[in-house]
C-alpha atoms as a PDB file:
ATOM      1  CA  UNK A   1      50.139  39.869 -28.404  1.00  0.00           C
ATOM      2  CA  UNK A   2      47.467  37.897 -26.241  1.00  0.00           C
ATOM      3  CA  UNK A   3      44.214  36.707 -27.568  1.00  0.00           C
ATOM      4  CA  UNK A   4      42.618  39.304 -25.282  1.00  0.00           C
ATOM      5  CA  UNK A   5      44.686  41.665 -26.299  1.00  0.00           C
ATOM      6  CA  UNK A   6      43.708  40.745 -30.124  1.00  0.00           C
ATOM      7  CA  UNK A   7      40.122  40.413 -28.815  1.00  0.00           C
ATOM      8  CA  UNK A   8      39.719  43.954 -26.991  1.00  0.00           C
ATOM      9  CA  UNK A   9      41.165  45.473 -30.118  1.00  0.00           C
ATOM     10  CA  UNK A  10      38.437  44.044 -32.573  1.00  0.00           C
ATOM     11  CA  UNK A  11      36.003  45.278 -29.894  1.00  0.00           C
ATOM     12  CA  UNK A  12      37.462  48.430 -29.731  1.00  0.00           C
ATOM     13  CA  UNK A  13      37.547  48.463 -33.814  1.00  0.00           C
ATOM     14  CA  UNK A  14      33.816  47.467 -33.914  1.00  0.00           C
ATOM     15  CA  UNK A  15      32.691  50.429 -31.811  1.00  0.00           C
ATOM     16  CA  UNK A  16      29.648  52.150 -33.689  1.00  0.00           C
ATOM     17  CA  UNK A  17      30.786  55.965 -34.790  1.00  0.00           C
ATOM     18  CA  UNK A  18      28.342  58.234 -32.705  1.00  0.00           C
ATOM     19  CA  UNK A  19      28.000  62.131 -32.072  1.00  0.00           C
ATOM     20  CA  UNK A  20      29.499  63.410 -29.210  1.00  0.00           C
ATOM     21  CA  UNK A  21      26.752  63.435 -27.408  1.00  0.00           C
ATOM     22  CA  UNK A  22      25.844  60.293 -28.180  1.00  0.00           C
ATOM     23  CA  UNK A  23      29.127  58.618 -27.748  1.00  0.00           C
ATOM     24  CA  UNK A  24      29.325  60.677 -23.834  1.00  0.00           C
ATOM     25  CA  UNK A  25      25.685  59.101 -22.883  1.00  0.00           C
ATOM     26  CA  UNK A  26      26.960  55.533 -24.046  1.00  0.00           C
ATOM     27  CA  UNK A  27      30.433  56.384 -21.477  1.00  0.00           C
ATOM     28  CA  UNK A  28      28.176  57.379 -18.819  1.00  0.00           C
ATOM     29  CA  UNK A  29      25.985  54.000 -18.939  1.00  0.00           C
ATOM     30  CA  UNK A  30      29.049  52.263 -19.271  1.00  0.00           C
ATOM     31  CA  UNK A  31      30.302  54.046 -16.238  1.00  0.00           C
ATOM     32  CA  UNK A  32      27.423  54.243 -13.883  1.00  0.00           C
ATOM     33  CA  UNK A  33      27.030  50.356 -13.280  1.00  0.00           C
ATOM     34  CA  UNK A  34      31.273  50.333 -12.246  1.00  0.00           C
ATOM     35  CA  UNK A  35      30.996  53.606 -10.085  1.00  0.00           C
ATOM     36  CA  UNK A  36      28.068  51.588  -8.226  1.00  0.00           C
ATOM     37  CA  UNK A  37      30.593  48.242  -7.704  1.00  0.00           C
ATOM     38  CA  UNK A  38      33.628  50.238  -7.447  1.00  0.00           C
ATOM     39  CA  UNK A  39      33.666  53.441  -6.616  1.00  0.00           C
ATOM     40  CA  UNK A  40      36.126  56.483  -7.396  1.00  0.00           C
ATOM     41  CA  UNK A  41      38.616  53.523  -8.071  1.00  0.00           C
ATOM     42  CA  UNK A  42      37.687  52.575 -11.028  1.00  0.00           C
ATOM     43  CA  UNK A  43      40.120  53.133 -13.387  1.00  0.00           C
ATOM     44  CA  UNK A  44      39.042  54.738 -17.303  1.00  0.00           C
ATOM     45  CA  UNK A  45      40.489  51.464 -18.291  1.00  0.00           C
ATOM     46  CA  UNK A  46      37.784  49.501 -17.005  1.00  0.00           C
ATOM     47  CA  UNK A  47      35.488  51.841 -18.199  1.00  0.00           C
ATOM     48  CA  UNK A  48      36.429  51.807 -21.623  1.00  0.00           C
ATOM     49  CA  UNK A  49      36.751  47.810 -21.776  1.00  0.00           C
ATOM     50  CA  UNK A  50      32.887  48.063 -20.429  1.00  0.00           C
ATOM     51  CA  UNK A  51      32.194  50.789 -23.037  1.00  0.00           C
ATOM     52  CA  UNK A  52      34.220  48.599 -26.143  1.00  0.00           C
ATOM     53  CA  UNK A  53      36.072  51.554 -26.888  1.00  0.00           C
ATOM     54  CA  UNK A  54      39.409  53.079 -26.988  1.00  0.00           C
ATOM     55  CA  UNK A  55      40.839  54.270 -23.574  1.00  0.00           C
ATOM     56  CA  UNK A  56      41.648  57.751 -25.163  1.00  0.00           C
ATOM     57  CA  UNK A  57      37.982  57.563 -26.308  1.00  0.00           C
ATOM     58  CA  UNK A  58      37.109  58.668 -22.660  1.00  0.00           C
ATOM     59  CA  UNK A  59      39.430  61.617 -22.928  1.00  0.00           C
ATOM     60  CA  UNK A  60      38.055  62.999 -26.170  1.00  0.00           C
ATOM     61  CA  UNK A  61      34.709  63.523 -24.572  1.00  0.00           C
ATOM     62  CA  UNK A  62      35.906  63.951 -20.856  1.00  0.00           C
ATOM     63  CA  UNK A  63      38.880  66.331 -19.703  1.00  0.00           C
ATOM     64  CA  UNK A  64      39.524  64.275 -16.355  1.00  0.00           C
ATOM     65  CA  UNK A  65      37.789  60.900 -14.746  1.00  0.00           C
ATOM     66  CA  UNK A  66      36.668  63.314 -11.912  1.00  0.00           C
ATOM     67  CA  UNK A  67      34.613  65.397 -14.900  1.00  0.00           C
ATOM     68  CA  UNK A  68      33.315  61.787 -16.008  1.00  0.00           C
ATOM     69  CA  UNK A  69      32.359  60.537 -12.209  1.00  0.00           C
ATOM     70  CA  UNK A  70      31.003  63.767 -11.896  1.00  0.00           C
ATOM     71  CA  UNK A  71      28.519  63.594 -15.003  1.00  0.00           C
ATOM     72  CA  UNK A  72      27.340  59.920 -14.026  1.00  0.00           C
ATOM     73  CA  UNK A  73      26.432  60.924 -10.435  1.00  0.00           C
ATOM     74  CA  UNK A  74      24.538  63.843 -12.007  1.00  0.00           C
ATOM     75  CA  UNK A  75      22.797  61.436 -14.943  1.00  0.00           C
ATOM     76  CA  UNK A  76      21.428  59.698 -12.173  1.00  0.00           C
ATOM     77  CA  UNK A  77      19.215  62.737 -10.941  1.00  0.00           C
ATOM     78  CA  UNK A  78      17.456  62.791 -13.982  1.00  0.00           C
ATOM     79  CA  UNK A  79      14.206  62.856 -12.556  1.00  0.00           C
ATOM     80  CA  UNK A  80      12.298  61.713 -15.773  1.00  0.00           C
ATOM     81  CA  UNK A  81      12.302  57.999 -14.539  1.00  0.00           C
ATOM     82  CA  UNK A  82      11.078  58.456 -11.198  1.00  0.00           C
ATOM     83  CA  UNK A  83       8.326  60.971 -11.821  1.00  0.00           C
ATOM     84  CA  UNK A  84       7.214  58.498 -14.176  1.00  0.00           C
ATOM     85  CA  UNK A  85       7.308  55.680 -11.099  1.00  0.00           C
ATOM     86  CA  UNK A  86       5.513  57.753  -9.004  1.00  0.00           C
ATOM     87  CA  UNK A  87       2.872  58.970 -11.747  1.00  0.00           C
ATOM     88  CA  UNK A  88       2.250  54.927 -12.089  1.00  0.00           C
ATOM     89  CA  UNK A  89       1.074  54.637  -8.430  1.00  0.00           C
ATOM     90  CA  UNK A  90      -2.087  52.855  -8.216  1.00  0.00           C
ATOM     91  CA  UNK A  91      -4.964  55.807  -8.097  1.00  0.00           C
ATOM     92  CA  UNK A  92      -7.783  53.759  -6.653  1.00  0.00           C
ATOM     93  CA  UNK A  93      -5.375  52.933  -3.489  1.00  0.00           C
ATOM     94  CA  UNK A  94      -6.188  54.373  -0.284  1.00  0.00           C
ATOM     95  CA  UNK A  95      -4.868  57.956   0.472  1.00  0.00           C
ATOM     96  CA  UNK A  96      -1.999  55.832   3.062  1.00  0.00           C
ATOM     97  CA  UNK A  97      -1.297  53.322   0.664  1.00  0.00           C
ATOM     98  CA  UNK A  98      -0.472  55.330  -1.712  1.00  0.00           C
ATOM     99  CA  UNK A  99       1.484  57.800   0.170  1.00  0.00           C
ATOM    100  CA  UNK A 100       3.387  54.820   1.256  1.00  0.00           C
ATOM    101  CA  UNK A 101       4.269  53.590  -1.934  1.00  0.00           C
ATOM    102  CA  UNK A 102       5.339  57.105  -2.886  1.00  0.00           C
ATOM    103  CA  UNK A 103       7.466  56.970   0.107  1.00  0.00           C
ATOM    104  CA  UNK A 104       8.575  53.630  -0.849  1.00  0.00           C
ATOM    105  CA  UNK A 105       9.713  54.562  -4.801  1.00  0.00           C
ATOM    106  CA  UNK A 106      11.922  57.823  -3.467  1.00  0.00           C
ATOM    107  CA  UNK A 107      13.563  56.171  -1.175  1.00  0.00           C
ATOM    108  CA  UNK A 108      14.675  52.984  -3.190  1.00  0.00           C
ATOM    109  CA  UNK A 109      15.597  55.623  -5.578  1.00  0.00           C
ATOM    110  CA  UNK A 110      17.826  57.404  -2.852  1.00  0.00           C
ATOM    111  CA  UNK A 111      19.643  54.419  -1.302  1.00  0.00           C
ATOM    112  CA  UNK A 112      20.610  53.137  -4.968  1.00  0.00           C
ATOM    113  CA  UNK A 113      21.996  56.839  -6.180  1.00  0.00           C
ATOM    114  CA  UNK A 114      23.501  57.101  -2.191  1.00  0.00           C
ATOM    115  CA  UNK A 115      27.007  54.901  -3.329  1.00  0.00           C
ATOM    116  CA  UNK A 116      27.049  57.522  -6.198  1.00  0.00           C
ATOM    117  CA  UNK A 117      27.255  60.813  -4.206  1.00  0.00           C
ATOM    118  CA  UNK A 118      29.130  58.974  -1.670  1.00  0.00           C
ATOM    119  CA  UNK A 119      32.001  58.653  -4.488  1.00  0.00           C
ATOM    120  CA  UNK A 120      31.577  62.131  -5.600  1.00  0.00           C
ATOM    121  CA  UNK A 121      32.022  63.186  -2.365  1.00  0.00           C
ATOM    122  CA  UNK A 122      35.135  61.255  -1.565  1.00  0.00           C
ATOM    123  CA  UNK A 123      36.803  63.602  -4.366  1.00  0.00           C
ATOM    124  CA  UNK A 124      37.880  66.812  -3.800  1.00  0.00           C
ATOM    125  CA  UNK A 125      35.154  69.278  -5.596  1.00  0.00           C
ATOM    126  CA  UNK A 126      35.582  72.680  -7.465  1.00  0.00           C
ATOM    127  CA  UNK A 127      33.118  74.733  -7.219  1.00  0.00           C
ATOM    128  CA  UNK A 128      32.080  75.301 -10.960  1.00  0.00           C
ATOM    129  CA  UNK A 129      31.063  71.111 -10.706  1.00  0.00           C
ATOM    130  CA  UNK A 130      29.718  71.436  -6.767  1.00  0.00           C
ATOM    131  CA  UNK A 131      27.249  74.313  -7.514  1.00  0.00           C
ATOM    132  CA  UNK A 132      25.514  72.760 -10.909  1.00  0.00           C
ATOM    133  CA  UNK A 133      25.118  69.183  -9.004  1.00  0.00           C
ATOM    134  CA  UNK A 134      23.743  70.643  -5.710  1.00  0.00           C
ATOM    135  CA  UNK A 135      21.297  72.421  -8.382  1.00  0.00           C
ATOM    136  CA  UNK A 136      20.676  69.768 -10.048  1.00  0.00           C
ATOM    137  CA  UNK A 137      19.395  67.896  -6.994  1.00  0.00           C
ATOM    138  CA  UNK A 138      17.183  70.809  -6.330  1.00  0.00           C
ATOM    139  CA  UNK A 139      15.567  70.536  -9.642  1.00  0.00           C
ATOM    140  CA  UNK A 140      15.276  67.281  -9.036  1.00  0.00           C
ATOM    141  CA  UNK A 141      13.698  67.141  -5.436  1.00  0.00           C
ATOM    142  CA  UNK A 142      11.070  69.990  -7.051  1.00  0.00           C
ATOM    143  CA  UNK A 143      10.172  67.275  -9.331  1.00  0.00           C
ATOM    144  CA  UNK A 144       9.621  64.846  -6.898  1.00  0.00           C
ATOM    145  CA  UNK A 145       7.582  67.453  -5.128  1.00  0.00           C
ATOM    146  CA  UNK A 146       5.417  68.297  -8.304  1.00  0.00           C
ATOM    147  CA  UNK A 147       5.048  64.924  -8.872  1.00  0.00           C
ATOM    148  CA  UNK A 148       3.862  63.301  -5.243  1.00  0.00           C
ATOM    149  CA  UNK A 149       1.339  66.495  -4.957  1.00  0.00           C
ATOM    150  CA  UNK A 150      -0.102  64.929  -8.183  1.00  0.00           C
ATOM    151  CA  UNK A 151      -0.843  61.631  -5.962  1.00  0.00           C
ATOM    152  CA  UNK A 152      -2.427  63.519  -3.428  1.00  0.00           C
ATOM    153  CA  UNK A 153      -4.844  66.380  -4.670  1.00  0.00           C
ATOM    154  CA  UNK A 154      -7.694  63.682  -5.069  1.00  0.00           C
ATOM    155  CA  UNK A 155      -7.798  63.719  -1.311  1.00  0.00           C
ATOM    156  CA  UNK A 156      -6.937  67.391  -0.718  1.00  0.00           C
ATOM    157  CA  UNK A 157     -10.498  67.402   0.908  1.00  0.00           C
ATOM    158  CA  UNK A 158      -8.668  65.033   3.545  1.00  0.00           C
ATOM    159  CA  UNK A 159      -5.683  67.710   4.444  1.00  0.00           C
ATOM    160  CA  UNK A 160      -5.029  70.362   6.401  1.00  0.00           C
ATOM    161  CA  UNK A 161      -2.243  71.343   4.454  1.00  0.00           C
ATOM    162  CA  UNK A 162      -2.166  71.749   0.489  1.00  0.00           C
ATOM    163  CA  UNK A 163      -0.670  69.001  -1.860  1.00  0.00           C
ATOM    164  CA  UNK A 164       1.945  70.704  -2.405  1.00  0.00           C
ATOM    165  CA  UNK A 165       3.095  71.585   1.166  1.00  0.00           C
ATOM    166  CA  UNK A 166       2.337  67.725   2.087  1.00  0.00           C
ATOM    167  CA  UNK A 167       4.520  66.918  -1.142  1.00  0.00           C
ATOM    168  CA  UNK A 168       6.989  69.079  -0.033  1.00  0.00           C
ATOM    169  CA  UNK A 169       7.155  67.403   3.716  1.00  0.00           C
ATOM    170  CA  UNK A 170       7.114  64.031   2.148  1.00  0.00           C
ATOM    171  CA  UNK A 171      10.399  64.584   0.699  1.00  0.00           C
ATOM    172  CA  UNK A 172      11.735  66.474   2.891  1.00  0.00           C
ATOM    173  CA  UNK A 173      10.877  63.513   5.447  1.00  0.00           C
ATOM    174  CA  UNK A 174      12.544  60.636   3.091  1.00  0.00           C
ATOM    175  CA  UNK A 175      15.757  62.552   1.825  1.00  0.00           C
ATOM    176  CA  UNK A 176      16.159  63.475   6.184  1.00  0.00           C
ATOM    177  CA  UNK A 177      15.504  59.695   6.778  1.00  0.00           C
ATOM    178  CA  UNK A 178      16.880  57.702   4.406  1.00  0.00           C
ATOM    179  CA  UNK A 179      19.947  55.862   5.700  1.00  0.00           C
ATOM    180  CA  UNK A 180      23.066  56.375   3.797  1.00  0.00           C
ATOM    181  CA  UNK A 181      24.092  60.150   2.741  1.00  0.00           C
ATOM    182  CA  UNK A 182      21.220  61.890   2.541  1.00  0.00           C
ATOM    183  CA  UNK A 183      20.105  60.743   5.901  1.00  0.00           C
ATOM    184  CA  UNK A 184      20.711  62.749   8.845  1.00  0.00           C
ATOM    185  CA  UNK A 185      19.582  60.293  11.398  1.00  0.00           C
ATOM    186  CA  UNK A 186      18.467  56.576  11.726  1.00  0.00           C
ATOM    187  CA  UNK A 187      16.300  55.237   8.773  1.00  0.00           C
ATOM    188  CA  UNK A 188      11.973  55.129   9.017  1.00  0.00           C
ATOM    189  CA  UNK A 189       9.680  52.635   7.669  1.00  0.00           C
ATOM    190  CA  UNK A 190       7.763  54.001   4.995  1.00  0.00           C
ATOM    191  CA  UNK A 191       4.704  53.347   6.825  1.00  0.00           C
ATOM    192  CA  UNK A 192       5.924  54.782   9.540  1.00  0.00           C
ATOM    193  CA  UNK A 193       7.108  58.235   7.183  1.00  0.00           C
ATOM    194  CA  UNK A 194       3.409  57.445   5.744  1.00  0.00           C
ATOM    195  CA  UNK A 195       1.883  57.502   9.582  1.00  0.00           C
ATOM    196  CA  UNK A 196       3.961  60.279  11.295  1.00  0.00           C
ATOM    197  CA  UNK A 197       2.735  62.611   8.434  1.00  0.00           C
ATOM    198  CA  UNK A 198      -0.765  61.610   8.715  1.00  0.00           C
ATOM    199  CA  UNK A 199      -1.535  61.219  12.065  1.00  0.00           C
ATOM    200  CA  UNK A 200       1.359  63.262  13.776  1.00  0.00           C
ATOM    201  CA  UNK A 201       3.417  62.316  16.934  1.00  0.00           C
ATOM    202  CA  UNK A 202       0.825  62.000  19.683  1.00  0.00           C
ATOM    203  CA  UNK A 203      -0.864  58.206  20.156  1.00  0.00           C
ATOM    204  CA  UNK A 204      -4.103  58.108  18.951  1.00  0.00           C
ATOM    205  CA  UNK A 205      -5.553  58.065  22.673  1.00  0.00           C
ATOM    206  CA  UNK A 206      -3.819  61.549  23.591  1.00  0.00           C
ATOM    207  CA  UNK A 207      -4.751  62.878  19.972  1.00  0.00           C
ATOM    208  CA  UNK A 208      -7.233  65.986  21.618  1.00  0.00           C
ATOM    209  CA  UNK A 209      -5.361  66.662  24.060  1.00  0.00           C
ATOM    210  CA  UNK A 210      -6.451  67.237  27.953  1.00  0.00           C
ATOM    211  CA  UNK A 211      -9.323  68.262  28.765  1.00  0.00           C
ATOM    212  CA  UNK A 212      -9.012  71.972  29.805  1.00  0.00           C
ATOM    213  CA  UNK A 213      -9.806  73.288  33.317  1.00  0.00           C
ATOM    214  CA  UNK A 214     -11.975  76.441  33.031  1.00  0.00           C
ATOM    215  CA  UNK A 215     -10.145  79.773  33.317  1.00  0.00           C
ATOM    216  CA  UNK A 216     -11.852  82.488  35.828  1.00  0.00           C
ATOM    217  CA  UNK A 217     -12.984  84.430  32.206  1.00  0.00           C
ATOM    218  CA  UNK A 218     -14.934  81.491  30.976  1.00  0.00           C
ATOM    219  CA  UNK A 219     -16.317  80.945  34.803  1.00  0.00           C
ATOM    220  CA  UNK A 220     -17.820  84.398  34.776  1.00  0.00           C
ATOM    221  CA  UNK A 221     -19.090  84.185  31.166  1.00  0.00           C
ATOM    222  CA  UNK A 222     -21.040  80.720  32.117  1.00  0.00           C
ATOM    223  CA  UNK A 223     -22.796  82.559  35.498  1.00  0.00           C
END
């Protein structure tokens, strides 16, 4: 028997007895940081070694390593983190600045969860784990939206839209143009996200438009 053999097993001997639930939160922090370096081929052997436990450990808590990969990508849409970024945004900060820094926060948080769903989507998915993830990114996208619309409705005055429709464009704008999964095109600034919602597409010098010719009606009306 090797020392590291010798010295895994003390590890493995030391582990703390937890509650289930306790013992599956401490897999899937053990997990999360691998799934980011490796992907879907990490093996539960690594995992465990990270986790100082038992490999069998993982299977007392976990049918598969799909059900396991799946659970981590989902722990990482827990929105509690986030909303508490966002909530942290400097209040006394312009209405742009702070939009852009709200911009800025989602979409760090995007690109660093984007390796995750990238693994779970190199699997083959059942539905009965598909349909609770894609609803757990909608729960998760509301709270975004909840959250951001709690940035803006100082400046509501400012809008033409509510806070929550502007929250609701402001993610839909970062998930659309984030680069990576999510993304459905090439990446934006987040001054530029900040500016496009804001100002719109026209330049500032085209911003009213042409100046309308008179229409025949509006000629009579003025004689």
């Amino acid at each position: 028997m090797t020392d590291n053999t010798i010295s895994g097993d003390r590890r493995r001997r030391r582990a703390p007895s937890l509650e289930p639930e306790e013992r599956r939160a401490a897999i899937i922090a053990a997990t999360l940081p691998l799934l980011l370096e490796r992907g879907v081929s990490v093996s539960t052997q690594q995992i465990a070694r990270a986790a100082g436990i038992a490999e069998g450990t993982i299977f007392s808590v976990f049918p598969d390593k799909h059900s396991l990969i799946h659970a981590t990508v989902l722990s990482s849409f827990e929105p509690t983190p986030i909303v508490a970024a966002i909530a942290a945004v400097d209040p006394d900060l312009e209405l742009r600045d702070r939009l852009t820094t709200v911009i800025h926060v989602i979409a760090d948080q995007l690109v660093a969860t984007e390796p995750l769903v990238a693994a779970l989507r190199s699997q083959t998915v059942p539905a009965e784990v598909k349909e609770p993830f894609l609803a757990e990114v909608a729960r998760y996208r509301q709270h975004l939206v909840t959250a951001v619309a709690d940035v803006i409705k100082p400046d509501r005055r400012l809008l033409r839209q509510s806070p929550t429709m502007v929250a609701q464009l402001v993610v839909a704008m970062v998930f659309a143009t984030t680069r990576g999964t999510f993304g459905l095109g090439d990446a934006l600034d987040t001054s530029e996200i900040s500016t496009l919602l804001l100002d719109g597409l026209l330049k500032r010098d085209h911003a009213a438009g042409p100046a309308r010719q008179p229409t025949r009606s509006t000629e009579r009306v003025r004689r």
